[in-house]
Protein backbone atom coordinates (compact mmCIF):
# COMPACT_ATOMS: atom_id res chain seq x y z
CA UNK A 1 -28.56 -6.93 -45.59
CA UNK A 2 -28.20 -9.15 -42.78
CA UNK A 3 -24.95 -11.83 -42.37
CA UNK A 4 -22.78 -9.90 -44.58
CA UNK A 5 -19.11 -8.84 -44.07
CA UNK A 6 -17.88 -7.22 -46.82
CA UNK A 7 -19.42 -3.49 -46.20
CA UNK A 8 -22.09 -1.01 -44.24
CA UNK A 9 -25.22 -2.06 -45.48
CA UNK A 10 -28.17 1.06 -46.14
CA UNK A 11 -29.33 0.14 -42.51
CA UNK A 12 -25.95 0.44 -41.03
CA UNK A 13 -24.87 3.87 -42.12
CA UNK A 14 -28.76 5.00 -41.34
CA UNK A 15 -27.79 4.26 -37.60
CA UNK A 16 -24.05 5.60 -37.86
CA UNK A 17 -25.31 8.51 -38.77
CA UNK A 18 -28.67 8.59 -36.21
CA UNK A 19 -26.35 7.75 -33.53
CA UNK A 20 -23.93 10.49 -34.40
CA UNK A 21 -25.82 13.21 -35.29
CA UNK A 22 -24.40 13.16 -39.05
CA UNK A 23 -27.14 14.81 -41.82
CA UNK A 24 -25.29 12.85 -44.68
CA UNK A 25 -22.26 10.58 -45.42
CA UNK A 26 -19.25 12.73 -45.67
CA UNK A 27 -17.50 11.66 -48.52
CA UNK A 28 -21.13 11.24 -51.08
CA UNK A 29 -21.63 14.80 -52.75
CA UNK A 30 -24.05 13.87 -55.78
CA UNK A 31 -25.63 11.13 -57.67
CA UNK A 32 -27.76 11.15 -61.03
CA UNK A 33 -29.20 8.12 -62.69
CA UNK A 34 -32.05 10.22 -65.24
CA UNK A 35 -34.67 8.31 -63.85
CA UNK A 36 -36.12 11.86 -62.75
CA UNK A 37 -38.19 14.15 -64.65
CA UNK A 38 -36.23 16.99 -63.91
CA UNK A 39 -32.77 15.39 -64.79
CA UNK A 40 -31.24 15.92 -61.40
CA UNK A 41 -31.45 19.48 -62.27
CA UNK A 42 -29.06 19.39 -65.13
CA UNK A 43 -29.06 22.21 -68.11
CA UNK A 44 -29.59 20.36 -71.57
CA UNK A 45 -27.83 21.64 -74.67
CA UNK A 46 -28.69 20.50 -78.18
CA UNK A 47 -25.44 18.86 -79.40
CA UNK A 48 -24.96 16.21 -82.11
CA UNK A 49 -24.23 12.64 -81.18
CA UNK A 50 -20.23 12.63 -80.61
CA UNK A 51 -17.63 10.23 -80.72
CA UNK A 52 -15.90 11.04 -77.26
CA UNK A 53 -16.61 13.17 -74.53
CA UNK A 54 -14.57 15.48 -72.60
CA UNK A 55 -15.27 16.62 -68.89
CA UNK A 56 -14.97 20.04 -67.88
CA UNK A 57 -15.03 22.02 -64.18
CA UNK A 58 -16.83 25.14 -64.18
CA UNK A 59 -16.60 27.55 -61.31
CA UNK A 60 -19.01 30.26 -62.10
CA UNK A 61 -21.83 30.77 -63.90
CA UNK A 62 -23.04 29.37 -67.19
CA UNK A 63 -20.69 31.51 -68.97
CA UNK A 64 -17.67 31.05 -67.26
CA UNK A 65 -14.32 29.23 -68.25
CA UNK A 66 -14.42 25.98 -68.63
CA UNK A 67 -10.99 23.96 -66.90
CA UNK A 68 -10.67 21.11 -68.73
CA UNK A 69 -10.26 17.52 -66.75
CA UNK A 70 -10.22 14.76 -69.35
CA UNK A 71 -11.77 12.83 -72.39
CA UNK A 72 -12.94 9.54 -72.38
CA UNK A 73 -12.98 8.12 -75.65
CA UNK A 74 -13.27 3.77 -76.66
CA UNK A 75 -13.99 1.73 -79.27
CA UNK A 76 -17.55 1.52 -80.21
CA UNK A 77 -18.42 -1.84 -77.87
CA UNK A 78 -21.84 -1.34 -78.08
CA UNK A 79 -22.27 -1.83 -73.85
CA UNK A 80 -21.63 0.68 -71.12
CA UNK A 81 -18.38 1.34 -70.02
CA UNK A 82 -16.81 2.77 -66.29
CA UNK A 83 -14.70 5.93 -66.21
CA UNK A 84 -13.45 7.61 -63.76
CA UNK A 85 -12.24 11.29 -63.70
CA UNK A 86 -10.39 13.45 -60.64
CA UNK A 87 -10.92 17.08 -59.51
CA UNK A 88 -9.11 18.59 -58.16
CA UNK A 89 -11.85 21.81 -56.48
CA UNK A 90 -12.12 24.06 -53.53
CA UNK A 91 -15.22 26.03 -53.88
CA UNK A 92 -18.75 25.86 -55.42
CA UNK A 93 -18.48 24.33 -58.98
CA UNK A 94 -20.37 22.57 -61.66
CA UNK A 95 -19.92 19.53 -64.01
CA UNK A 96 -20.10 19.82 -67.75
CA UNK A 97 -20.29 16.92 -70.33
CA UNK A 98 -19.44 18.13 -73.83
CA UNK A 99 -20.28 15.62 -76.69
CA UNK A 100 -18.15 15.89 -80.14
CA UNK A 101 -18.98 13.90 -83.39
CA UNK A 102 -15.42 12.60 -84.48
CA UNK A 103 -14.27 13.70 -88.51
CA UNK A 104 -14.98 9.89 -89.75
CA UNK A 105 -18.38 8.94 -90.79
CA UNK A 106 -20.30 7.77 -87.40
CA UNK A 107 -23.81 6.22 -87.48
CA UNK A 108 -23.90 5.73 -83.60
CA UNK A 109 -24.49 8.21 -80.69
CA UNK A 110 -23.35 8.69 -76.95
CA UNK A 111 -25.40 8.10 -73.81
CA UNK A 112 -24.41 9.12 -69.88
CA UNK A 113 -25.55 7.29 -67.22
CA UNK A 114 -25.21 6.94 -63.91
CA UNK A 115 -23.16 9.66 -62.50
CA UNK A 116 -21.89 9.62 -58.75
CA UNK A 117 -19.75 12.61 -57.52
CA UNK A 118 -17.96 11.62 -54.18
CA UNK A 119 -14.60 12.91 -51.78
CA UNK A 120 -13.05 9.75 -52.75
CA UNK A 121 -9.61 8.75 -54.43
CA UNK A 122 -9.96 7.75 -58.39
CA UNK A 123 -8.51 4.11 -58.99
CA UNK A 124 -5.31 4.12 -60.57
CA UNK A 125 -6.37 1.46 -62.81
CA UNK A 126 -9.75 -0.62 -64.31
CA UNK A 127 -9.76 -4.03 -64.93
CA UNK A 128 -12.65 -5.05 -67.32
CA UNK A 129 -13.69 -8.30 -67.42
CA UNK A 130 -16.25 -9.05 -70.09
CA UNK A 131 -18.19 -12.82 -70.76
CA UNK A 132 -17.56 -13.30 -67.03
CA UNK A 133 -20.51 -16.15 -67.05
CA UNK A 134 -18.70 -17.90 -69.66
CA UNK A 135 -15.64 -17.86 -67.34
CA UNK A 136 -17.82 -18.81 -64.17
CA UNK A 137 -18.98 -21.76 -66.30
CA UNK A 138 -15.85 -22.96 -67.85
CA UNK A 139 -14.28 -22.54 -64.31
CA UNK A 140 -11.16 -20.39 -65.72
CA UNK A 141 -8.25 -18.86 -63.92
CA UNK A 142 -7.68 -15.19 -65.92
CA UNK A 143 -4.76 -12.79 -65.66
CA UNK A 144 -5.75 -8.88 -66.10
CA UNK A 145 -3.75 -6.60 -68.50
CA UNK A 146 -0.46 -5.28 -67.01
CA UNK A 147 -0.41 -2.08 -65.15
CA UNK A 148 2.15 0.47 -63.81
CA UNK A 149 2.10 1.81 -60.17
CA UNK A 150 2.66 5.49 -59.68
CA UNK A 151 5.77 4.66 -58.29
CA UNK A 152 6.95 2.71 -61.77
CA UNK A 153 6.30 -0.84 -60.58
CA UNK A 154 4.79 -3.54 -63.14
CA UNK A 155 2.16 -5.37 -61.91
CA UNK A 156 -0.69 -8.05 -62.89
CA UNK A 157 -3.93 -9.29 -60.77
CA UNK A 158 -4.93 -13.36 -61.41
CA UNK A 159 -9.06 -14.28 -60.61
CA UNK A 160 -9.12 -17.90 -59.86
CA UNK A 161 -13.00 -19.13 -60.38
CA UNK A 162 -11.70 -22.76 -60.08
CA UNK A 163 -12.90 -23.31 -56.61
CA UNK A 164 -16.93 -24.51 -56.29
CA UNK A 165 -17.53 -22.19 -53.43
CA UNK A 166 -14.80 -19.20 -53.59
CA UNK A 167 -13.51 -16.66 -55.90
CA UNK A 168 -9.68 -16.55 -55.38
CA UNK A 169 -7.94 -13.12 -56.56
CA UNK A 170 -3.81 -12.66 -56.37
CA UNK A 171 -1.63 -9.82 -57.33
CA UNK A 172 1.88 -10.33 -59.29
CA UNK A 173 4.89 -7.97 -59.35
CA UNK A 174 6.21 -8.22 -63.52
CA UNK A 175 8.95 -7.29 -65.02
CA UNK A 176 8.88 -3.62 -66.53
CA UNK A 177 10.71 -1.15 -68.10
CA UNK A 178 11.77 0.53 -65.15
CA UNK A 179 12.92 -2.10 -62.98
CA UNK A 180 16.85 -0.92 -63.16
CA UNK A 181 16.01 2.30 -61.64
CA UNK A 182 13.64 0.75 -58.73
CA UNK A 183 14.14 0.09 -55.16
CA UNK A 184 14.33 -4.13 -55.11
CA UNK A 185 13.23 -5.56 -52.91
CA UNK A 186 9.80 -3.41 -53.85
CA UNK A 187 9.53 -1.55 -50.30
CA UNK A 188 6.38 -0.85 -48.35
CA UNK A 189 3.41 -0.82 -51.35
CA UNK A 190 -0.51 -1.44 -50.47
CA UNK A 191 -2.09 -2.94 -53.23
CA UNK A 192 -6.05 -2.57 -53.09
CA UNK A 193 -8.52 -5.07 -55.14
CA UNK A 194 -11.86 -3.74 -55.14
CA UNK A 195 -14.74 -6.05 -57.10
CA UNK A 196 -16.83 -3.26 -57.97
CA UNK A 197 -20.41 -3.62 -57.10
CA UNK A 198 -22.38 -1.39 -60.07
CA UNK A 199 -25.51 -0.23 -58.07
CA UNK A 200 -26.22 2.62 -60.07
CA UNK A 201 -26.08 4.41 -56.32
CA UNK A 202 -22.75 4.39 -54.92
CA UNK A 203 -24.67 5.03 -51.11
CA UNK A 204 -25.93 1.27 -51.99
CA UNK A 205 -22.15 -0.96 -53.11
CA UNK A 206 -20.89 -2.85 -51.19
CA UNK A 207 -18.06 -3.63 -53.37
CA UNK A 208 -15.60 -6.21 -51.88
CA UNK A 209 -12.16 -5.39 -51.38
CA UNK A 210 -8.95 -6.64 -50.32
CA UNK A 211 -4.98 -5.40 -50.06
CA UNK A 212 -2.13 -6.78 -49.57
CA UNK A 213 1.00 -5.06 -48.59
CA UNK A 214 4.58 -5.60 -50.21
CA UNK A 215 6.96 -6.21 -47.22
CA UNK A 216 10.39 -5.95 -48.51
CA UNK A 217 11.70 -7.97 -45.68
CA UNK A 218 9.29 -11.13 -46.67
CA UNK A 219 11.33 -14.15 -47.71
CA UNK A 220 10.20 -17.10 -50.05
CA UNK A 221 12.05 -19.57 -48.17
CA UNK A 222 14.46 -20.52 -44.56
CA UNK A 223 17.08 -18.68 -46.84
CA UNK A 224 17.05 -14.71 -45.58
CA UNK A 225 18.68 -13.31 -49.04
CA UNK A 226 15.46 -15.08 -50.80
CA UNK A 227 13.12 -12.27 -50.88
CA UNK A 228 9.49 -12.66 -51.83
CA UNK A 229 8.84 -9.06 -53.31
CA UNK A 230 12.39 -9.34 -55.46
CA UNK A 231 12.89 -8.00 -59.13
CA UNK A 232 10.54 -10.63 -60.94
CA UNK A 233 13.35 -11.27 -63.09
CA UNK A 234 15.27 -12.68 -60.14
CA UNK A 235 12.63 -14.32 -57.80
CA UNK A 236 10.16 -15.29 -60.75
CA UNK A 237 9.26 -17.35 -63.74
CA UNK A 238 8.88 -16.59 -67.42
CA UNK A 239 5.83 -16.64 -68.95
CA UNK A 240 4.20 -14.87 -72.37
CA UNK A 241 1.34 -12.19 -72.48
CA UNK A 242 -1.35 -13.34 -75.07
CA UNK A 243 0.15 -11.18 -78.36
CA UNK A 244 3.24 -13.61 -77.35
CA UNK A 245 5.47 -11.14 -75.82
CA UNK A 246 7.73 -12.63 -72.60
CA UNK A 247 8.15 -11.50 -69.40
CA UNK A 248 9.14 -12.37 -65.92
CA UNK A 249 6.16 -12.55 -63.23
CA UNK A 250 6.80 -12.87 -59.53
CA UNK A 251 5.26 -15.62 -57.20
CA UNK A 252 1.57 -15.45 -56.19
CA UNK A 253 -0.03 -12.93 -53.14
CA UNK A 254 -3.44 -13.01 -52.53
CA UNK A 255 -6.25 -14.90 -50.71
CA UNK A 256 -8.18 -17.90 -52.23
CA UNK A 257 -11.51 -16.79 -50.35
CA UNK A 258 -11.86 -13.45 -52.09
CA UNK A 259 -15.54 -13.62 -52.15
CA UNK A 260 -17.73 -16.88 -52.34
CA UNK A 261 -19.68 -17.14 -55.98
CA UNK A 262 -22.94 -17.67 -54.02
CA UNK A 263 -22.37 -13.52 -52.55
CA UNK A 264 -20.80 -13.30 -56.38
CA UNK A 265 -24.42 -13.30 -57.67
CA UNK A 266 -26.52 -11.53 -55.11
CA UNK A 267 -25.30 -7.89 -55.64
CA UNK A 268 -24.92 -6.15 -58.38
CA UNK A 269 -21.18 -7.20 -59.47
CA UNK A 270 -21.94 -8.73 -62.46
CA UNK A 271 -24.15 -6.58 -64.93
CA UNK A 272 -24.21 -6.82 -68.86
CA UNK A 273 -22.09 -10.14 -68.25
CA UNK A 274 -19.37 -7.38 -67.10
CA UNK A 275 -17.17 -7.27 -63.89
CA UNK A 276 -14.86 -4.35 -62.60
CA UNK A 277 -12.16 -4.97 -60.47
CA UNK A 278 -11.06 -1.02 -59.82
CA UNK A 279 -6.88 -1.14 -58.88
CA UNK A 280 -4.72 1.03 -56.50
CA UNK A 281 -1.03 0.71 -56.51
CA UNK A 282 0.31 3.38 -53.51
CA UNK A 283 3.70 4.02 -51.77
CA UNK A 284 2.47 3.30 -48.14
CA UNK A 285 6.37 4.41 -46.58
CA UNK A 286 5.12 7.67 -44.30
CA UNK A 287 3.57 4.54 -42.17
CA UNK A 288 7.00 4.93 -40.71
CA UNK A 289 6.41 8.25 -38.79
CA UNK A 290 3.42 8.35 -36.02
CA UNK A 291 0.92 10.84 -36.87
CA UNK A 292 1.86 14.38 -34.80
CA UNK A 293 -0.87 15.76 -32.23
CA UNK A 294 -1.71 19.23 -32.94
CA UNK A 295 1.31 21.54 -32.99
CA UNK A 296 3.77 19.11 -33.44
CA UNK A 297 6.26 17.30 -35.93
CA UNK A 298 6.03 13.91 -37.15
CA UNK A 299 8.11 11.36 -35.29
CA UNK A 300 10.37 9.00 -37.10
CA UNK A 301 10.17 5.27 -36.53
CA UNK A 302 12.79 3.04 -37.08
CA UNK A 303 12.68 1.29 -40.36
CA UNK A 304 13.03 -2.78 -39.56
CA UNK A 305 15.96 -4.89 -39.77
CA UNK A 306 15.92 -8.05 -41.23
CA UNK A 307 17.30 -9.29 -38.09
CA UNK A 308 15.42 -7.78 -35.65
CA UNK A 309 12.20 -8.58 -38.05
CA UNK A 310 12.48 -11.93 -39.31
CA UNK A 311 10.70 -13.67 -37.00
CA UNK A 312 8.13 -11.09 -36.15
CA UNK A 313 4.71 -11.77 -37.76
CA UNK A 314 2.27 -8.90 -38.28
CA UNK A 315 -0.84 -10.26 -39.17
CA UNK A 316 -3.87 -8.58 -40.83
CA UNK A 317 -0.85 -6.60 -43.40
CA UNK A 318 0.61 -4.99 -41.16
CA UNK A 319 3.95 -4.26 -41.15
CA UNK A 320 7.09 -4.58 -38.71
CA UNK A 321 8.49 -0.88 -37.13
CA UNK A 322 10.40 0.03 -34.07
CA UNK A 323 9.45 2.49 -31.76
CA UNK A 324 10.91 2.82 -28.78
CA UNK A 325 13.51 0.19 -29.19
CA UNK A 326 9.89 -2.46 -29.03
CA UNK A 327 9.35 -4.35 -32.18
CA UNK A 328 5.70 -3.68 -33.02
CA UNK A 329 2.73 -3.87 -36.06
CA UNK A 330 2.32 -0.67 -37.61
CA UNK A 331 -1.39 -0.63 -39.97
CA UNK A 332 -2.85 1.06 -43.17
CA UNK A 333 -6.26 0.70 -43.08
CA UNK A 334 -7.65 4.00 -44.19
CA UNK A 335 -6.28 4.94 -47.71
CA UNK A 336 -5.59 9.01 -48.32
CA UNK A 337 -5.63 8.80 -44.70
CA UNK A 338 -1.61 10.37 -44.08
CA UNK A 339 -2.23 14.33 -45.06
CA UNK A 340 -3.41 13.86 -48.75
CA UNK A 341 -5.36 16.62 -50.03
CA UNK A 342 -8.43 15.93 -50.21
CA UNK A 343 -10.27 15.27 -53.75
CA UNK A 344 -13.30 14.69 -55.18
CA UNK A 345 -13.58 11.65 -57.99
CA UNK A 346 -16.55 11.55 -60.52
CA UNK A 347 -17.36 8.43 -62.27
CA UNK A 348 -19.84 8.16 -64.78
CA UNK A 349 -20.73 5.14 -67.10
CA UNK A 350 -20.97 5.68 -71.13
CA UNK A 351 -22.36 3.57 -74.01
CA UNK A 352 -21.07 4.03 -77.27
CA UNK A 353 -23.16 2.14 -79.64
CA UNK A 354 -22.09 0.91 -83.18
């Protein structure tokens, strides 16, 4: 699609890949929405209807051992619902879904849909938004559930509809129950806010995302001990979660032009009256060493000084290193990027009806 900004388009990947000789996007490996005859050449078994499903890896054959990778399992909401699940494989393998009726009484049944296997990184977290026209309407601003980092930092995401023309989205550090044992203020995190665009093809999203980074050398104000990404306890305000519980939440990091409601309703981010904003919490620190040529070690770069940094602005998120005694932008653009293993993520939407 033509004037867009927020991904490749079909076209654009066609050419990327003409012009470079490419046979097929490297990180897509699979997709299956049973519109085919054939299933996408999946084996049927005869099972009952279940009340959760479990994943499971198979390397062989059909009668090989099964290496079990999860179990989604939800209320009965009567609409289809996002999950992802990680593997974690190295040679030829297969996918099994294994339906199992629970020991209650159960009049309903389980459906798969819309499965897309791809060398991509699983989202620490899923935000679910349901009734999201009655929010667009009433013009609401909504705060997600709170979530944990890997790293043991409490966090919360606000959408802010408000605006006539743009959707505003900002991310919160929170108090949490591990916030005596953490590093304060929170060093060097990439937060990632990805609107999820459901195309039932993940070759066709264009989801929209957007990160922001914590720089522990930020300050709220002219006063240099007032640090933006403090303990929330500290730096923040109280406020009360909607079962009435308190808690401390930090100030406000985001953008206000997130994505403008007109590009809101063109794709396919809302479906069923349901969003998904898909959240990644990671420890971006190994931006401090330069990545080694072939053959050689990693070279250290000075961590920043408030000093030395105070005044230097990295736009864009990027963040404030010395190398070479120069004060200079150092970027994280490309998550998994910094020698992660690779993995492949599967995500699959189910329907539990009541």
């Amino acid at each position: 699609m033509i004037g867009q900004r927020i991904d490749f388009s079909d076209c654009d990947v066609e050419k990327l890949n003409r012009r470079y000789n490419c046979s097929s996007s490297k990180t897509f490996m699979d997709s299956c929405d049973f519109e085919l005859e054939n299933i996408c050449g999946m084996i049927q078994n005869s099972e009952d209807n279940g009340d959760w499903q479990r994943v499971s890896q198979v390397s062989g054959g059909p009668d090989s051992d099964h290496s079990y990778l999860g179990k989604c399992k939800d209320a009965p909401l009567g609409s289809w619902q996002l999950h992802y699940v990680s593997l974690a494989v190295t040679k030829k393998f297969r996918i099994v879904f294994e339906g199992t009726r629970g020991t209650g009484t159960s009049a309903g049944g389980l459906s798969i849909d819309d499965i897309n296997l791809s060398e991509t990184k699983c989202p620490h977290h899923i935000w679910r938004i349901n009734n999201f026209t009655q929010i667009l309407s009433s013009r609401e601003v909504i705060y997600s559930p709170p979530f944990y980092s890997h790293s043991g930092y409490a966090f919360q995401v606000q959408l802010d509809v408000r605006n006539q023309t743009n959707v505003g989205i900002y991310f919160f550090l929170i108090s949490g129950a591990n916030d005596e044992e953490l590093e304060w203020p929170c060093p060097w995190h990439q937060a990632t806010m990805t609107l999820l665009d459901q195309n039932p093809d993940i070759r066709r999203s264009m989801s929209n995302e957007r990160s922001i980074t914590t720089d522990p050398l930020k300050t709220i104000d002219s006063n240099i001990e007032n640090f933006f990404w403090d303990k929330p306890s500290k730096v923040g305000v109280t406020t009360t979660f909607p079962n009435g519980t308190s808690y401390s939440r930090s100030l406000a990091f985001g953008t206000s032009t997130y994505i403008t409601h007109k590009w809101l309703q063109r794709r396919d981010f809302i479906k069923g009256d349901t969003v998904y904003i898909l959240l990644t919490v990671e420890d971006i620190s190994s931006l401090f060493f330069t990545e080694p040529l072939p053959g050689e070690f990693p070279v250290p770069i000075s961590k920043p000084n408030i000093s030395v940094c105070a005044k230097f602005v990295c736009e864009n998120d990027g963040i404030c290193v010395i190398r070479n005694n120069k004060t200079e932008c150092s970027f994280h653009y490309c998550r998994g990027h910094h020698h992660l293993p690779a993995t492949h993520a599967v995500n699959h939407i189910i329907s539990l009806d009541s």
